[in-house]
Protein backbone atom coordinates (compact mmCIF):
# COMPACT_ATOMS: atom_id res chain seq x y z
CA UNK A 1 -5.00 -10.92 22.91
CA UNK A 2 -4.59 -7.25 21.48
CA UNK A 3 -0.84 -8.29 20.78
CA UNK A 4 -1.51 -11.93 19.12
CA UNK A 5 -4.17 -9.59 17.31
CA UNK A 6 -1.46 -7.05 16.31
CA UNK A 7 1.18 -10.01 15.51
CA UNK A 8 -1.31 -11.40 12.84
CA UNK A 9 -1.33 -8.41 11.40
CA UNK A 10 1.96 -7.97 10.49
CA UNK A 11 3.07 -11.46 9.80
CA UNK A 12 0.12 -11.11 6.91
CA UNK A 13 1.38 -7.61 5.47
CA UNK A 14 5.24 -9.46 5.96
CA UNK A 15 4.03 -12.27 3.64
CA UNK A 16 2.51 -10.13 1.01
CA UNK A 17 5.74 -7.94 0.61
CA UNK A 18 7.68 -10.73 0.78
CA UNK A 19 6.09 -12.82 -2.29
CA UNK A 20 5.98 -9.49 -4.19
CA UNK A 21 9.64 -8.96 -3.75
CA UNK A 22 10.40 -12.41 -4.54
CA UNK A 23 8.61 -12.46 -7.62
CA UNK A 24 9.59 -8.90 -8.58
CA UNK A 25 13.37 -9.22 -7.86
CA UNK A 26 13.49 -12.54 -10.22
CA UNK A 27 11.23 -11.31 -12.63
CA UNK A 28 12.09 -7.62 -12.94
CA UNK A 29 10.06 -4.95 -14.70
CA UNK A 30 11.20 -4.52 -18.15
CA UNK A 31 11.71 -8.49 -18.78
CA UNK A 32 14.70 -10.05 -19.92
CA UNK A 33 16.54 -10.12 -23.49
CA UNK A 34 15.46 -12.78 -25.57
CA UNK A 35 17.41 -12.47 -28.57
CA UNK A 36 21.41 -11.23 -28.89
CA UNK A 37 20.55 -9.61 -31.95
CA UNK A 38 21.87 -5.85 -30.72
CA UNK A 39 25.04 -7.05 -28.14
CA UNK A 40 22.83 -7.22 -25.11
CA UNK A 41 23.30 -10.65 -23.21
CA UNK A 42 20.37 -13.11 -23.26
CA UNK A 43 18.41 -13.43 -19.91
CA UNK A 44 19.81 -9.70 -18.34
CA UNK A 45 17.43 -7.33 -17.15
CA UNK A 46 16.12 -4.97 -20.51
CA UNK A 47 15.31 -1.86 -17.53
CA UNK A 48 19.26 -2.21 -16.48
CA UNK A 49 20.70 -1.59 -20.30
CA UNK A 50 17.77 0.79 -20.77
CA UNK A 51 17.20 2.65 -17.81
CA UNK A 52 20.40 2.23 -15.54
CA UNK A 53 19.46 4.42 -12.81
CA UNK A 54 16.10 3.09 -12.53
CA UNK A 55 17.14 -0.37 -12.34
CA UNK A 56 19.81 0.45 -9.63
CA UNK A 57 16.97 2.06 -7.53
CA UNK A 58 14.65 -0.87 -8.57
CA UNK A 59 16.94 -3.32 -7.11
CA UNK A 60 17.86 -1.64 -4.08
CA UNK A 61 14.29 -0.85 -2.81
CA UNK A 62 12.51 -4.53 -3.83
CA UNK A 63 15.87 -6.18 -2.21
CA UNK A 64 15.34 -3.95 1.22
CA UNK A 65 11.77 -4.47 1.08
CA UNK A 66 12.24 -8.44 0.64
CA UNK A 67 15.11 -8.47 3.71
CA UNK A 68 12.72 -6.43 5.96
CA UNK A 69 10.27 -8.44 5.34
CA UNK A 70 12.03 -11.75 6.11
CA UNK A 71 13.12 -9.50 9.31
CA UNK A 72 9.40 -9.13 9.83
CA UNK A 73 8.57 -12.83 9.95
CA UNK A 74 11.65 -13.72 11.74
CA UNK A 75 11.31 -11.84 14.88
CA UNK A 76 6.99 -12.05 15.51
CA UNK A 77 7.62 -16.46 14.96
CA UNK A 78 10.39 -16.25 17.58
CA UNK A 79 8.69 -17.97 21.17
CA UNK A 80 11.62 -16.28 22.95
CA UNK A 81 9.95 -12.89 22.53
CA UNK A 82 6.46 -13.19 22.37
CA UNK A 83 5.83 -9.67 23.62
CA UNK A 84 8.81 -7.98 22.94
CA UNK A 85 8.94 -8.83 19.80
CA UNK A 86 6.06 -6.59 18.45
CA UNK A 87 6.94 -3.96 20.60
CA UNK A 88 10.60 -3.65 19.73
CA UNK A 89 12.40 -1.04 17.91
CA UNK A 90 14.41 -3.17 15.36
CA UNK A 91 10.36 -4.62 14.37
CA UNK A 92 9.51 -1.07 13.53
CA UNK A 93 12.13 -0.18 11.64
CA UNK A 94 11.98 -3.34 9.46
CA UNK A 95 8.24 -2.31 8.96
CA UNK A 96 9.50 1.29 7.67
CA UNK A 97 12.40 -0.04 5.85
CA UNK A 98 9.73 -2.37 4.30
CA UNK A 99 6.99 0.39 3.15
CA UNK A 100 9.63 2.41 2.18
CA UNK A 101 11.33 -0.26 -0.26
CA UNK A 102 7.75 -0.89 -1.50
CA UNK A 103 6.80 2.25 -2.60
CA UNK A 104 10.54 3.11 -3.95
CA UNK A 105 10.51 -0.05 -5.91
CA UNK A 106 7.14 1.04 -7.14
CA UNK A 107 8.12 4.39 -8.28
CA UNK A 108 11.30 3.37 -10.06
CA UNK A 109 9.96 0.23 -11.89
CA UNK A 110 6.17 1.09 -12.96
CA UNK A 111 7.46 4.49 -14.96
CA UNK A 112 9.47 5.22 -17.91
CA UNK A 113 9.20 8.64 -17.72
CA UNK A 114 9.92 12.02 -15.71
CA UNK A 115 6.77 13.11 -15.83
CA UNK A 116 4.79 9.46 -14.46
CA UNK A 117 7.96 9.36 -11.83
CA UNK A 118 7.11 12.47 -10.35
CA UNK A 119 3.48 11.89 -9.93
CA UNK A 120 4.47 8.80 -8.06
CA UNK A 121 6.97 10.57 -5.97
CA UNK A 122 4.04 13.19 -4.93
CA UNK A 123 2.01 10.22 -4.05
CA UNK A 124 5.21 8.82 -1.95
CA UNK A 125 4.98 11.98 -0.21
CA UNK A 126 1.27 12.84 0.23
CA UNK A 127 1.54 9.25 1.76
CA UNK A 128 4.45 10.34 4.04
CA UNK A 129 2.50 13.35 5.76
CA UNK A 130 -0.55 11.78 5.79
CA UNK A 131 1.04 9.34 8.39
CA UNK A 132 2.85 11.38 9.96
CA UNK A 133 0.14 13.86 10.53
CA UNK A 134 -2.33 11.55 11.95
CA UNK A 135 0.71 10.69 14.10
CA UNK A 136 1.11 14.51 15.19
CA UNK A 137 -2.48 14.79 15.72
CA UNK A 138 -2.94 11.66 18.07
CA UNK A 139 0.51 13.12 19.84
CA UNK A 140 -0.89 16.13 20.39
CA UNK A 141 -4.50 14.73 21.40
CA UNK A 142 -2.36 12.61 23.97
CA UNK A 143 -0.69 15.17 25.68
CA UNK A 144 -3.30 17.50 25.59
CA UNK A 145 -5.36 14.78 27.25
CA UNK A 146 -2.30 14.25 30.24
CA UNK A 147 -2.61 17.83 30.65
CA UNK A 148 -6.12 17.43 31.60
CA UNK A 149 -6.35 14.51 33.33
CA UNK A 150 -3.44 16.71 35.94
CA UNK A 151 -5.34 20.08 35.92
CA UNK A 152 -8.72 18.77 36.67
CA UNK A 153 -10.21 15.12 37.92
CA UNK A 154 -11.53 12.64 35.19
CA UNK A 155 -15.52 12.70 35.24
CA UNK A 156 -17.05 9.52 36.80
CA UNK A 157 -19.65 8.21 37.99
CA UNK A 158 -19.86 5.80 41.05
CA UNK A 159 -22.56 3.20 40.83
CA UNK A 160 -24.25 1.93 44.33
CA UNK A 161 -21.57 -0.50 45.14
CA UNK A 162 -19.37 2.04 45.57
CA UNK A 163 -16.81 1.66 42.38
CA UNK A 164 -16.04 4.07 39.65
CA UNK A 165 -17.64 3.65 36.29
CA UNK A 166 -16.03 5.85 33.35
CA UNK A 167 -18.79 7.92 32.22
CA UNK A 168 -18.13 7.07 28.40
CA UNK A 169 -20.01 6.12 25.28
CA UNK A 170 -17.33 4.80 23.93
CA UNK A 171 -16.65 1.11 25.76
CA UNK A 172 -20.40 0.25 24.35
CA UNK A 173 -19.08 0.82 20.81
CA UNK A 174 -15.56 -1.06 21.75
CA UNK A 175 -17.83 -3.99 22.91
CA UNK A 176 -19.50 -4.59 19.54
CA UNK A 177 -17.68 -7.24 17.52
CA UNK A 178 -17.70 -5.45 14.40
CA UNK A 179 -15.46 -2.69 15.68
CA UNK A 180 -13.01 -5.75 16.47
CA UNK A 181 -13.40 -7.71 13.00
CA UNK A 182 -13.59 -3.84 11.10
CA UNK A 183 -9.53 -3.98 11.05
CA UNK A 184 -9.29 -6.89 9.66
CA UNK A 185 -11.30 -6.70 6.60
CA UNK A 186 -9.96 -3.69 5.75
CA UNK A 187 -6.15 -4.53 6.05
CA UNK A 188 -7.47 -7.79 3.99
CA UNK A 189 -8.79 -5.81 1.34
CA UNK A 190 -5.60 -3.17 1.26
CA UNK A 191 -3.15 -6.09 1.14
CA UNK A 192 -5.28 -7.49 -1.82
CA UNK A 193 -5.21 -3.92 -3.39
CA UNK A 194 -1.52 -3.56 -2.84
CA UNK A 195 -0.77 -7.48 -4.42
CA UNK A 196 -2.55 -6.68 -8.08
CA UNK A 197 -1.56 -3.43 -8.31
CA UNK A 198 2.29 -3.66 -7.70
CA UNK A 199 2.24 -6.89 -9.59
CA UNK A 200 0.32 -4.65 -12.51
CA UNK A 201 2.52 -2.02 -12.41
CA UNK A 202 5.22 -4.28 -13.39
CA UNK A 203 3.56 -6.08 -15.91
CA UNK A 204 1.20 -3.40 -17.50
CA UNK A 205 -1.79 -4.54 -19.44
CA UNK A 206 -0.75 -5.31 -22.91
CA UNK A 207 2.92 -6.56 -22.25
CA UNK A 208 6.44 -5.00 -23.35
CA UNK A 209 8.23 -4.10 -26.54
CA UNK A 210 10.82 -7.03 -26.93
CA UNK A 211 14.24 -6.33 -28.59
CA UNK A 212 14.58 -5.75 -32.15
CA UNK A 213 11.16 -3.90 -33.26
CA UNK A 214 11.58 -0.36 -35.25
CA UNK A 215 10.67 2.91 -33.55
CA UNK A 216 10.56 1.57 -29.94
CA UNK A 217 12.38 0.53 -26.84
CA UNK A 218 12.79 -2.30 -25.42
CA UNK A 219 11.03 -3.14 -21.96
CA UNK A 220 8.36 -0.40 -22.90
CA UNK A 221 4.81 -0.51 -21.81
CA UNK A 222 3.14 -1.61 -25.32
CA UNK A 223 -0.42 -0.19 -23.89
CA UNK A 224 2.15 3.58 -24.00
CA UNK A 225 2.89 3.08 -27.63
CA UNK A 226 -0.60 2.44 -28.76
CA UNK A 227 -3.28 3.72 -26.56
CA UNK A 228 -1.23 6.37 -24.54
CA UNK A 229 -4.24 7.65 -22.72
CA UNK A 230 -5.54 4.35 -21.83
CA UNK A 231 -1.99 3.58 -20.21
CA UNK A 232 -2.15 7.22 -18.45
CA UNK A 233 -5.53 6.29 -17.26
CA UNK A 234 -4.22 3.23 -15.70
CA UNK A 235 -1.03 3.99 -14.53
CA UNK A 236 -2.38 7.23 -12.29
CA UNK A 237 -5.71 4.83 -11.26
CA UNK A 238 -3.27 2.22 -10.84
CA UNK A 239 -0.27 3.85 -8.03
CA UNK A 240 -3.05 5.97 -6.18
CA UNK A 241 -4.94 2.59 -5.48
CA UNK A 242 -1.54 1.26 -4.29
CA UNK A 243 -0.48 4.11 -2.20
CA UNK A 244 -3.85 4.42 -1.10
CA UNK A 245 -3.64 0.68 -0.21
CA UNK A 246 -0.41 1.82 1.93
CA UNK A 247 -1.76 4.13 3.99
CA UNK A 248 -4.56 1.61 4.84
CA UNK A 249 -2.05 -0.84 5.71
CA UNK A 250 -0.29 1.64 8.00
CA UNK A 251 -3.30 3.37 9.98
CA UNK A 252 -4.61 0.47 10.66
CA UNK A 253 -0.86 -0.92 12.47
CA UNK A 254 -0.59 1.66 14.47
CA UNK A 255 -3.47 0.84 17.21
CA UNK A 256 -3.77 4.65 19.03
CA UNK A 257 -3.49 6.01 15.36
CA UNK A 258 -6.14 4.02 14.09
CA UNK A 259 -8.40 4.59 17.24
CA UNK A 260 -8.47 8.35 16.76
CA UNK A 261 -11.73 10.32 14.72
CA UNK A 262 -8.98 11.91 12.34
CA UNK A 263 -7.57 8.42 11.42
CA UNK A 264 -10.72 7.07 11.02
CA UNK A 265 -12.27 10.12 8.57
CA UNK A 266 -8.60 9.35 6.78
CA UNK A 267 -9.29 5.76 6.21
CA UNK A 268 -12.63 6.06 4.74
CA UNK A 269 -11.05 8.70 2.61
CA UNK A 270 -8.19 5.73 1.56
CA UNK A 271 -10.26 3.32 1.09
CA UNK A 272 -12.59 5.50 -1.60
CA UNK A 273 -9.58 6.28 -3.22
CA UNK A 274 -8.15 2.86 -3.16
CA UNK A 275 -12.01 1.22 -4.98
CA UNK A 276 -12.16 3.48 -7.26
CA UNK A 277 -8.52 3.28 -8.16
CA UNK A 278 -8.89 -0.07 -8.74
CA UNK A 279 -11.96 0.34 -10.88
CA UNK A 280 -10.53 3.16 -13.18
CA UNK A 281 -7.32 0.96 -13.45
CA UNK A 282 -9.11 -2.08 -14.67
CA UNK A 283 -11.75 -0.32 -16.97
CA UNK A 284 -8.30 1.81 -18.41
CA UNK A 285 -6.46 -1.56 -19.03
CA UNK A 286 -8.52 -4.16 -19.53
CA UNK A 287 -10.25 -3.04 -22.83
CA UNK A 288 -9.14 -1.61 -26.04
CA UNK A 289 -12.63 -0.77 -27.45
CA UNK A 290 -15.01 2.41 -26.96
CA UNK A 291 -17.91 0.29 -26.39
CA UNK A 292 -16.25 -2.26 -24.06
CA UNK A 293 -15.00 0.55 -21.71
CA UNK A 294 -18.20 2.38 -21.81
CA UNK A 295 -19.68 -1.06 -20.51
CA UNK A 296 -17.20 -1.41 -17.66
CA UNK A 297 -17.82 2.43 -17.15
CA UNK A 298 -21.34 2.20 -16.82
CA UNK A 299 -20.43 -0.67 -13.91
CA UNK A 300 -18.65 0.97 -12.19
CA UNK A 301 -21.14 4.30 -12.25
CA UNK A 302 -23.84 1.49 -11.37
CA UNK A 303 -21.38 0.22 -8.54
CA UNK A 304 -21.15 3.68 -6.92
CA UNK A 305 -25.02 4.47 -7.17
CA UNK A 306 -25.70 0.78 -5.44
CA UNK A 307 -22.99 1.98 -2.48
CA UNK A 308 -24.32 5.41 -2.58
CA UNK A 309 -28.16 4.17 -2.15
């Protein structure tokens, strides 16, 4: 059951990469030239005659993230290895290669500049050790728990029949639906997360300079140009709900990860950051006018008082 569980899972988080690579890789960030008006060919990529090296990175990550992800849904719809599937090596690297290619493509195609690139980067890494430690620290719980268990006997209780009990309060808690159900919600609402903000990082709010109009670059955020805080507002509320969204998505694969006290404080910490990411992206991008962001501002300060209450 636990492994049907866990091959749901990732056949879900397979199909959302996979449709955002797909529509990312045909319709890259940047847009297309419409007009021949400067030498550039009609229907190539703007972000690959403006920003070569970005493209080139672009490309590389969406196209590894799309493979992996076919890679994904490959092996866990194979009836030849039901159980070896999930538990195989060549499934867990396709699942790195595929986070890794996500958050790559992410980096190089939301940003124009140094500056938005490296805040991306540090969230690419934050990411990185935040997995890794809760990794470390359910290692180390692990072993430190084998050392125990041959030092000393486990603590038990033996009921009148004469069979050992574990003396734990935690199989009434593992029990309770909700615990098994918790999971899924939450990788449902990081997948969501992840979809509209990597598709709005491609597409900002307001659309792209096309070719030919004085003073600016083609494939340019617009939003940039004319509200350049808004666009800062949106674009750091924006990638932290994304990578935010990652972490989720990753925590809650990795069962003895996601089982631990650490993981769990971690999650709640994600998922805060990953709401009110959202929030502060869509009240940054989806208004122009004082009075219409102080409206969605005063939701979302009415949002967090209701959840706070």
């Amino acid at each position: 059951w636990k492994l049907e569980k866990s091959r749901k899972l990732l056949l879900l988080l397979a199909i959302l990469a996979a449709s955002l690579t797909y529509q990312a890789g045909l319709s890259p960030p940047g847009g297309f030239w419409q007009e021949n008006k400067t030498g550039h060919v009609v229907g190539n990529p703007v972000l690959n005659d403006n920003y070569r090296r970005r493209y080139l990175a672009f490309f590389y990550c969406n196209a590894t993230a799309f493979v992996a992800s076919l890679a994904i849904i490959m092996l866990l719809i194979n009836r030849k290895f039901p159980t070896r599937g999930i538990q195989s090596y060549a499934l867990r690297v396709c699942v790195i290669h595929d986070l890794v290619g996500l958050m790559g493509a992410f980096a190089a195609g939301s940003s124009r500049k140094v500056s938005t690139s490296i805040y991306v980067f540090v969230l690419v890494f934050a990411v990185l050790v935040c997995i890794a430690l809760q990794v470390i620290l359910v290692v180390s719980e692990s072993v430190q728990g084998l050392l125990q268990r041959l030092l000393s006997f486990v603590d038990v209780t033996e009921d009148e029949a004469g069979d050992t009990l574990p003396h734990t309060a935690a199989d009434a808690e593992a029990r309770d639906p909700w615990f098994d159900k918790l999971p899924k919600y939450l990788l449902l609402l990081a997948a969501l997360a992840a979809a509209v903000t990597y598709q709005a990082a491609m597409s900002p709010p307001g659309g792209l300079w096309g070719n030919g109009q004085a003073g600016q670059i083609a494939g340019d955020p617009v939003l940039r140009s004319t509200y350049p805080r808004r666009y800062k507002a949106f674009f750091y509320c924006n990638a932290t709900s994304f990578m935010a969204s990652l972490v989720i998505m990753v925590l809650l694969l990795i069962k003895r990860v996601s089982s631990a006290q650490s993981a769990i404080l971690a999650l709640h910490a994600a998922m805060i950051l990953d709401l009110f990411g959202l929030m502060g992206a869509y009240a940054a991008g989806s208004c122009r006018r004082v009075r219409t962001s102080a409206y969605i501002l005063a939701l979302v300060v009415g949002v967090s008082a209701y959840i706070v209450v």
